[in-house]
C-alpha atoms as a PDB file:
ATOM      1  CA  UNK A   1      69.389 -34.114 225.622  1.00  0.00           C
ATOM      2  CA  UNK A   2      71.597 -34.958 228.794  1.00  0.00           C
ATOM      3  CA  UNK A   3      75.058 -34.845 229.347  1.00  0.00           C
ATOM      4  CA  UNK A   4      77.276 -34.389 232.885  1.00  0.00           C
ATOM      5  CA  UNK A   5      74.168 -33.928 234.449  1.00  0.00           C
ATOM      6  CA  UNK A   6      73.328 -30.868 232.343  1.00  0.00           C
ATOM      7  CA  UNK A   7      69.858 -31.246 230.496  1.00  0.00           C
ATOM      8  CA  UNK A   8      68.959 -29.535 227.243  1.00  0.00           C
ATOM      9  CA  UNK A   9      65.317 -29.349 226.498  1.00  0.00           C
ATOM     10  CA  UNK A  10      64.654 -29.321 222.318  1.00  0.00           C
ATOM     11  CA  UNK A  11      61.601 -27.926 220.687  1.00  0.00           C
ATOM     12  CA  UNK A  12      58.866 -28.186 224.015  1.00  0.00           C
ATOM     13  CA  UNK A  13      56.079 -28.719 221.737  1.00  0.00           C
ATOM     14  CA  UNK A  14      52.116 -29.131 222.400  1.00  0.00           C
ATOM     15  CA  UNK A  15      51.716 -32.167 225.397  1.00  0.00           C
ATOM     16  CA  UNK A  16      55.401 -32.372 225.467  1.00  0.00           C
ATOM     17  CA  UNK A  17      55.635 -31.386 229.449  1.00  0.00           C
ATOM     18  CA  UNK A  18      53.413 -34.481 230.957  1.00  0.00           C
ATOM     19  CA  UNK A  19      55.912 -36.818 229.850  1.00  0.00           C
ATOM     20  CA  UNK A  20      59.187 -34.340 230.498  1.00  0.00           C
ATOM     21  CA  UNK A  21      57.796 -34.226 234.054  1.00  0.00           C
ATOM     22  CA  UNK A  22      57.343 -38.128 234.389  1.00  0.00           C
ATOM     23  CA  UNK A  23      61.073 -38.012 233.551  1.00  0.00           C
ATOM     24  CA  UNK A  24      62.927 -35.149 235.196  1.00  0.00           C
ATOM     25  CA  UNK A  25      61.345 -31.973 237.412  1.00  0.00           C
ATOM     26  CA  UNK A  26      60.747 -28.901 235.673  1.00  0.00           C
ATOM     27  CA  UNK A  27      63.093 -27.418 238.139  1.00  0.00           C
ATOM     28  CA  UNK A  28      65.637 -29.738 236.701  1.00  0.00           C
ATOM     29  CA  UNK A  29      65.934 -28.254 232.859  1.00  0.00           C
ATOM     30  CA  UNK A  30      69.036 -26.244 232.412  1.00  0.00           C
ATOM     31  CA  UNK A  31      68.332 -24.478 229.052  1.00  0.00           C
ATOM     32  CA  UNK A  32      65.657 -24.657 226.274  1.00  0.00           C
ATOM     33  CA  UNK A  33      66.302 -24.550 222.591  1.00  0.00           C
ATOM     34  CA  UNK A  34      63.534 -23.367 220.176  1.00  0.00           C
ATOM     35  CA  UNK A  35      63.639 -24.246 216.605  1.00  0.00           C
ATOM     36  CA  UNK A  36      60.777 -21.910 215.321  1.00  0.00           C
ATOM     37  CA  UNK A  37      57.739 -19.937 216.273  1.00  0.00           C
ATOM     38  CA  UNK A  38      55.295 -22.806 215.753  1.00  0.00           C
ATOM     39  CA  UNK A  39      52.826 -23.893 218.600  1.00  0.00           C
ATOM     40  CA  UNK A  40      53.890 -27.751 218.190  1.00  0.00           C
ATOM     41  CA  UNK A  41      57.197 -26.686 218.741  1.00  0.00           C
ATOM     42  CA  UNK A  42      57.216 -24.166 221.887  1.00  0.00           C
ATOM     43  CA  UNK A  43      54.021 -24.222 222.957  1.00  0.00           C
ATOM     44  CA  UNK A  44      54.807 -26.375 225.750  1.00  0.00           C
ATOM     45  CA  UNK A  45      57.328 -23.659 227.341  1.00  0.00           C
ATOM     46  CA  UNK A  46      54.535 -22.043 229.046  1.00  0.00           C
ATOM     47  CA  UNK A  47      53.471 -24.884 231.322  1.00  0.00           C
ATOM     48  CA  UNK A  48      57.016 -25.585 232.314  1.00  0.00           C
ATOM     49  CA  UNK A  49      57.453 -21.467 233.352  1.00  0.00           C
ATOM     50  CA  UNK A  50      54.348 -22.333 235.022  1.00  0.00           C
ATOM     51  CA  UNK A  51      55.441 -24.739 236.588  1.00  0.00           C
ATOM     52  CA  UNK A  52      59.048 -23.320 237.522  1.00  0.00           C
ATOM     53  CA  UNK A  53      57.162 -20.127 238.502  1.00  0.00           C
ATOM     54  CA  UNK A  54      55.514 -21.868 241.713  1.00  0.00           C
ATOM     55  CA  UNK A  55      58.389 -24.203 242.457  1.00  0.00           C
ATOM     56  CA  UNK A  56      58.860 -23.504 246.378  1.00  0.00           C
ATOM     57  CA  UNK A  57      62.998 -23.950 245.899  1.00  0.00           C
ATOM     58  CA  UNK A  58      62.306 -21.020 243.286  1.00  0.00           C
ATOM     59  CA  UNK A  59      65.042 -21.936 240.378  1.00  0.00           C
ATOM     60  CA  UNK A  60      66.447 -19.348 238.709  1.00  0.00           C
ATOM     61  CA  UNK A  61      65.277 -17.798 234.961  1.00  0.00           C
ATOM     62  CA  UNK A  62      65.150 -20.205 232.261  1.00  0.00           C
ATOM     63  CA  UNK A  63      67.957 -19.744 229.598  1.00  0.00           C
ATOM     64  CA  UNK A  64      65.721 -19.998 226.269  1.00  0.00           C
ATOM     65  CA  UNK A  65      68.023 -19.900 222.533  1.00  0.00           C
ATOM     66  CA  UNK A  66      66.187 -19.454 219.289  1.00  0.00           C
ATOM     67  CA  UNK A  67      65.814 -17.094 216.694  1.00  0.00           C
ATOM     68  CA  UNK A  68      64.380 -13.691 216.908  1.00  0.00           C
ATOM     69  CA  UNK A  69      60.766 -13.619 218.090  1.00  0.00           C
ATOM     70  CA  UNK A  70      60.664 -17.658 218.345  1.00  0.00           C
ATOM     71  CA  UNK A  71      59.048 -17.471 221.951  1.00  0.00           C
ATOM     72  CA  UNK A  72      57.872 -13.947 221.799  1.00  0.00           C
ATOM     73  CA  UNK A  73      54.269 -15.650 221.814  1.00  0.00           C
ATOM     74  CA  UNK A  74      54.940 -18.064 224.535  1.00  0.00           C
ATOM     75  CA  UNK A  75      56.444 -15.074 226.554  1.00  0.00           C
ATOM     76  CA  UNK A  76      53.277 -13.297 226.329  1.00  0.00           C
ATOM     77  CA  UNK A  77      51.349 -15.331 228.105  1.00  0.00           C
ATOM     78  CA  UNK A  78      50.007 -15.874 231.495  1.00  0.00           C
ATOM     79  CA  UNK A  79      51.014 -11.722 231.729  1.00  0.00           C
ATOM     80  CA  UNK A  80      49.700 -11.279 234.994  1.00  0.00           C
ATOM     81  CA  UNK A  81      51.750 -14.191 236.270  1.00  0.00           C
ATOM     82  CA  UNK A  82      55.124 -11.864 234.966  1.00  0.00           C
ATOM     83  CA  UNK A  83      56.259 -15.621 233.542  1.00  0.00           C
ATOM     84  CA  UNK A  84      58.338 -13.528 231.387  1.00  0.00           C
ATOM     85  CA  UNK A  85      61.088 -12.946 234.410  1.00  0.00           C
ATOM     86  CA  UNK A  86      61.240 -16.690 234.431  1.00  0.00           C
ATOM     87  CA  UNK A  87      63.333 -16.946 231.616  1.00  0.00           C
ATOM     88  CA  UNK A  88      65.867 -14.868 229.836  1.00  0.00           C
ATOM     89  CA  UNK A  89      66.049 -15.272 225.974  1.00  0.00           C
ATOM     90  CA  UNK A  90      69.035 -15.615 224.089  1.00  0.00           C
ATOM     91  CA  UNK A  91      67.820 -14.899 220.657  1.00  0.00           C
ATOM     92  CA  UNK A  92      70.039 -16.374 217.822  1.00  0.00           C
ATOM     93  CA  UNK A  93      70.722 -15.717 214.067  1.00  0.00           C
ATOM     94  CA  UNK A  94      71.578 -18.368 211.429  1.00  0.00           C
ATOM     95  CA  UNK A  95      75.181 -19.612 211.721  1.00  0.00           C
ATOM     96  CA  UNK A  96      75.787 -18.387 215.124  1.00  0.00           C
ATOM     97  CA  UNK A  97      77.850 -20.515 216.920  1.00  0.00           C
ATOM     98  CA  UNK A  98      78.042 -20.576 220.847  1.00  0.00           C
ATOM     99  CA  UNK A  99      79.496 -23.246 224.658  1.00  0.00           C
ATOM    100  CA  UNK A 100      75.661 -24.511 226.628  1.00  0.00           C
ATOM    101  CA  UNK A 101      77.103 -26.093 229.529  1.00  0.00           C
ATOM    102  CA  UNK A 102      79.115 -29.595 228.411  1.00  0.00           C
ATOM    103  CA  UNK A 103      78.108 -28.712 224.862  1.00  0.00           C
ATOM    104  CA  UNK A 104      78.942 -26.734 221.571  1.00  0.00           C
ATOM    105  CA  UNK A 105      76.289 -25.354 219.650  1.00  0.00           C
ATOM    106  CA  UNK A 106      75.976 -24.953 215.799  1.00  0.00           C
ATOM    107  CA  UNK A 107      73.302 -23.526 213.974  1.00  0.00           C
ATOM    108  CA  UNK A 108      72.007 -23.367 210.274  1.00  0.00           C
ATOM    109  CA  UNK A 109      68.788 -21.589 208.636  1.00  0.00           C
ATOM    110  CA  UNK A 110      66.727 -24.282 207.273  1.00  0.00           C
ATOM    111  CA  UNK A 111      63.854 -23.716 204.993  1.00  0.00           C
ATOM    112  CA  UNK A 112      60.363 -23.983 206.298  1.00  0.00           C
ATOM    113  CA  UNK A 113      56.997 -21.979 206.112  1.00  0.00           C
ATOM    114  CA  UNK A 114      58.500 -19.277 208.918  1.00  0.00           C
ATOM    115  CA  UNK A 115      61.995 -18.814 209.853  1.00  0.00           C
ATOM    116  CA  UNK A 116      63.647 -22.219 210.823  1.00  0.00           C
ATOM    117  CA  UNK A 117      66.814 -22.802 213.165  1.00  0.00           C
ATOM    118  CA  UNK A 118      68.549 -26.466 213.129  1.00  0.00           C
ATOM    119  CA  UNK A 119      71.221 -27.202 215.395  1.00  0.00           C
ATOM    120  CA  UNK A 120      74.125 -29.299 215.909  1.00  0.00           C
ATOM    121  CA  UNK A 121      75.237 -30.179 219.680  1.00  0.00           C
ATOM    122  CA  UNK A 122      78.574 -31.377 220.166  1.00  0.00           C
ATOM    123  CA  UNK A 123      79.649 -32.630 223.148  1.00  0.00           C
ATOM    124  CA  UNK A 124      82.175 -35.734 224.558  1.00  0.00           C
ATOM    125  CA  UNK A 125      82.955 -36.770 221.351  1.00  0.00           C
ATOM    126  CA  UNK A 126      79.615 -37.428 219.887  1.00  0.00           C
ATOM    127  CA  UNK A 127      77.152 -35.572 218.133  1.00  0.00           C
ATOM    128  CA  UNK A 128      73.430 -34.934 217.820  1.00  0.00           C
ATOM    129  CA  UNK A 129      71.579 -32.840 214.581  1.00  0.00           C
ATOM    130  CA  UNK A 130      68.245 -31.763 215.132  1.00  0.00           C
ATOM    131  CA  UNK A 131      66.341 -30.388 211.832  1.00  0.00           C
ATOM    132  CA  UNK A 132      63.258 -28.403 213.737  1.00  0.00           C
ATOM    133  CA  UNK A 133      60.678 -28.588 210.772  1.00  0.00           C
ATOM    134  CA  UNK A 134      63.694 -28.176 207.839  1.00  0.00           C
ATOM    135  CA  UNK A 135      64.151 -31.938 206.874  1.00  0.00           C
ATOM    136  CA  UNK A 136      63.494 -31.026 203.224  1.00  0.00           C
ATOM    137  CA  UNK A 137      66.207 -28.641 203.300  1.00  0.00           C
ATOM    138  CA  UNK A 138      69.528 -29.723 201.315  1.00  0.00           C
ATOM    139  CA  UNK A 139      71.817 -27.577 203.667  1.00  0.00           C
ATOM    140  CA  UNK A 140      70.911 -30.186 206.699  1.00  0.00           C
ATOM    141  CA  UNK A 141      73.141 -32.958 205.378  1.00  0.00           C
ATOM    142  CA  UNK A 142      76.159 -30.369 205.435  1.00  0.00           C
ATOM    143  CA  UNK A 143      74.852 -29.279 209.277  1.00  0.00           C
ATOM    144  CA  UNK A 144      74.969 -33.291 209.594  1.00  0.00           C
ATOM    145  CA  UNK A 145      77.847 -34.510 208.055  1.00  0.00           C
ATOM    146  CA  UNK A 146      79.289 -37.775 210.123  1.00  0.00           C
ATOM    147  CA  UNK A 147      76.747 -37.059 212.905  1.00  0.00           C
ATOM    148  CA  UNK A 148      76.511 -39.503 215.505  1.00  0.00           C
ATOM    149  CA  UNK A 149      72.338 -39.135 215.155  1.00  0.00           C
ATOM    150  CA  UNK A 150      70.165 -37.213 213.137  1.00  0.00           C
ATOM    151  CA  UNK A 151      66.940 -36.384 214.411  1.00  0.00           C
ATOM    152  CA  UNK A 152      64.945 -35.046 211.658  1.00  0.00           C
ATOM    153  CA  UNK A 153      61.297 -33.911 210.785  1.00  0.00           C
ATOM    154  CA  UNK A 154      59.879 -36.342 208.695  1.00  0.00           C
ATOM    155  CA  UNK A 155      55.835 -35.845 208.607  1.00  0.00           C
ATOM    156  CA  UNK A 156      54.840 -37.859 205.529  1.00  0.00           C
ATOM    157  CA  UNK A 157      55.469 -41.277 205.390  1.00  0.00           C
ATOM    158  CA  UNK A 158      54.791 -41.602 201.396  1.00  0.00           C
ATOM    159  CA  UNK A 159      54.123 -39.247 198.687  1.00  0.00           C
ATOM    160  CA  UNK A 160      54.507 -35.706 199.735  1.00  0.00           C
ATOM    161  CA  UNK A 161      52.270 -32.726 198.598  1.00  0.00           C
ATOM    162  CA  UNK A 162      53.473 -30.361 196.166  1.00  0.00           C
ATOM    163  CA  UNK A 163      51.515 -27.798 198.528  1.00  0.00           C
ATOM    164  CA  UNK A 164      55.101 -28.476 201.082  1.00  0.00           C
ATOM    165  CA  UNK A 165      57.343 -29.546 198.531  1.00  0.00           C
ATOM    166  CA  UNK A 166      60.794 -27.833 199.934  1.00  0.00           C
ATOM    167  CA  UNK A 167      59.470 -26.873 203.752  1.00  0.00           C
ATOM    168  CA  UNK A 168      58.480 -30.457 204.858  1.00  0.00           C
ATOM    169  CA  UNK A 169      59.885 -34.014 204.302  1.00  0.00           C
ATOM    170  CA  UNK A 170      58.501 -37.395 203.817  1.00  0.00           C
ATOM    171  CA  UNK A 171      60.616 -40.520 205.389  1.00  0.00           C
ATOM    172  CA  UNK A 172      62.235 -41.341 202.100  1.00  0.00           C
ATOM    173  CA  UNK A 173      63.819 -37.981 202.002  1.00  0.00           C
ATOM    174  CA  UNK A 174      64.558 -38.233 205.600  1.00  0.00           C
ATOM    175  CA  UNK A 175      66.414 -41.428 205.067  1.00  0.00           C
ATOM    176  CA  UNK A 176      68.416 -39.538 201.991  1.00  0.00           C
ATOM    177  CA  UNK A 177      69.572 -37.004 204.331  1.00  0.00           C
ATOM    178  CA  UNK A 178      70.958 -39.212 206.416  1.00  0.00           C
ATOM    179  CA  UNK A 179      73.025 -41.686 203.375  1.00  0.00           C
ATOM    180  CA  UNK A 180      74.113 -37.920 202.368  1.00  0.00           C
ATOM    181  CA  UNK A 181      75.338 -37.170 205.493  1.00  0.00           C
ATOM    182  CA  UNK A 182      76.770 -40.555 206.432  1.00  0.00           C
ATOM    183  CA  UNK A 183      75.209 -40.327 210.272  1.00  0.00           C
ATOM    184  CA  UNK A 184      75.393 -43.187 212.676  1.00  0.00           C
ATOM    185  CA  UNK A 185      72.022 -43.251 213.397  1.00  0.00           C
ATOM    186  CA  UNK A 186      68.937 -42.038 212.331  1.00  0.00           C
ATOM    187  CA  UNK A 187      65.830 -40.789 214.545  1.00  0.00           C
ATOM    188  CA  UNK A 188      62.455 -39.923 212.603  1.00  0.00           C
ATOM    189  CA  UNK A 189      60.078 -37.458 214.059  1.00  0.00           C
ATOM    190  CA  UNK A 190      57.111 -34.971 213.668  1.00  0.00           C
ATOM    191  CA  UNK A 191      55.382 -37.835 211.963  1.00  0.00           C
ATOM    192  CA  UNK A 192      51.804 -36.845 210.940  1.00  0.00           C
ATOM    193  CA  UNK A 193      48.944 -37.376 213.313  1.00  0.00           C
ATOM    194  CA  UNK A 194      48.401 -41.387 213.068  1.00  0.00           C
ATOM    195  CA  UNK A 195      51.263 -42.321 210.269  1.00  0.00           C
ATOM    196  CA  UNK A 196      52.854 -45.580 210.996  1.00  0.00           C
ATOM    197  CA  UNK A 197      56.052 -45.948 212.538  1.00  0.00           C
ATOM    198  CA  UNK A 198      57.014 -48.699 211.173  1.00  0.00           C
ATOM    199  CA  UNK A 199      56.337 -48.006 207.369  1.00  0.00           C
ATOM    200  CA  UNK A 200      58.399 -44.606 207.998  1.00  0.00           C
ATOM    201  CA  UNK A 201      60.885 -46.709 209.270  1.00  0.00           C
ATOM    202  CA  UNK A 202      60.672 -49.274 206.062  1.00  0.00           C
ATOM    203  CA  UNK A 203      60.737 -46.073 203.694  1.00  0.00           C
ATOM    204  CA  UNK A 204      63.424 -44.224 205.126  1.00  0.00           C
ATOM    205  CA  UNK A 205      65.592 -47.566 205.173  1.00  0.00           C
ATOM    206  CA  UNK A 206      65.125 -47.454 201.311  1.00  0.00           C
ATOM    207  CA  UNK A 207      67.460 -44.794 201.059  1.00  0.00           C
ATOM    208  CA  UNK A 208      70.059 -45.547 204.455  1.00  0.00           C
ATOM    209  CA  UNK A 209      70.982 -48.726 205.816  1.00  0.00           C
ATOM    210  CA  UNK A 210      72.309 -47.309 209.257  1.00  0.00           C
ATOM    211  CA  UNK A 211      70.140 -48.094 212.073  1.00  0.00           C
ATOM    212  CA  UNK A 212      66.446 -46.100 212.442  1.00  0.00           C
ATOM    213  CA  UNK A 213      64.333 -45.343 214.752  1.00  0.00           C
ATOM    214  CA  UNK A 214      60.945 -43.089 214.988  1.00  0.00           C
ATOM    215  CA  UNK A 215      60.653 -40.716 217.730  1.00  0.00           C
ATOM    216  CA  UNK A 216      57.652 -42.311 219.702  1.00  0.00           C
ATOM    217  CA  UNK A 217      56.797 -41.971 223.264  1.00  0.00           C
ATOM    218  CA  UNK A 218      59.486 -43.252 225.554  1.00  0.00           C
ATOM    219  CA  UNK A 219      62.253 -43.185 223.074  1.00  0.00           C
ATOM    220  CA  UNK A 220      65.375 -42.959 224.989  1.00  0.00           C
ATOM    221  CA  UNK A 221      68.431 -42.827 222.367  1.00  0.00           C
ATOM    222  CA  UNK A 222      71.652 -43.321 223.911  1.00  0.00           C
ATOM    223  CA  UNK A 223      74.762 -41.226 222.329  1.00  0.00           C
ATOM    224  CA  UNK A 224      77.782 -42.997 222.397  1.00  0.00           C
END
């Protein structure tokens, strides 16, 4: 997320930093946010210490928020390298509120299968909700209440296993998060490996007429 200038990097998953790079400079990121522990959601961060690491114009460490132990992992890799000094973690609790350059940062605990951080940005007059891999979890439509966008986890398209019942969410519940929370918009993401876009799309519209879209690459959402 940009604003001013200042760019906020969400959740640098698995093959997340070949298309950050095509877009900005790895130099260029002014803080990280890490929803949770799991690979498809930081696993990325090492590549772009990497990449920081041997940048001649040497920028300084990487701010990192998240909860306890999120990047602890991450951190530990590439020891030799000492990628570690790279970045400096602000580890976070549930609730905690705190000013990341132009924006304001909210957080809630939302339920998954390992400790789960969703955030609210504030910022010019507009808001963004991001779920991490809570989008089943009832307390995100109070963390998104009259959102400008919610960007939510959504990995089933259709019926969704009792096996995740509670710590994932299908489209249709997705889409009922956002009528609940009365958002602007509504972004879909951390669809399942080869669902359709657009029948997430058509199920999630079953519950909220705003406008939808699914979190593909090249998405570029524009906050008003």
């Amino acid at each position: 997320m940009e604003q001013g200038g200042f760019r906020l990097l969400l959740d640098p998953g698995h093959a997340t930093l070949p298309t950050l790079l095509g877009c900005v400079g790895g130099a260029d990121v002014d803080a990280v946010f890490i929803s949770h522990a799991h690979g498809d959601h930081c696993a990325d961060l090492n590549p772009l210490l990497r990449v920081r690491h041997l940048d001649p114009g040497k920028p300084p460490p990487l701010p990192l928020f998240g909860l306890r132990g999120s990047a602890e992992a991450v951190l530990a890799l590439d020891a030799d390298m000492r990628l570690d000094r790279d970045a400096v973690l602000h580890e976070m609790d549930p609730g905690d509120e705190l000013s990341l350059g132009p924006f304001t940062l909210h957080t809630a605990g939302l339920a998954h299968f390992v400790d789960n951080l969703g955030v609210r940005l504030e910022g010019g007059g507009a808001s963004l909700v991001y779920s991490g891999d809570g989008g089943a979890d009832p307390a995100l439509a109070d963390l998104a209440a009259d959102a400008t966008v919610l960007l939510t986890e959504a990995t089933f398209v259709d019926e969704l296993p009792e096996s995740v019942a509670g710590m994932l969410a299908n489209a249709e519940l997705a889409g009922n998060q956002a009528h609940r929370a009365d958002v602007d918009r509504l972004v879909l993401t951390h669809l399942w490996p080869g669902a359709d876009p657009d029948t997430a799309s058509v199920r999630a519209s079953s519950r909220y007429g705003g406008p939808i879209d699914v979190a593909t690459p090249g998405l570029s959402v524009e906050v008003p």
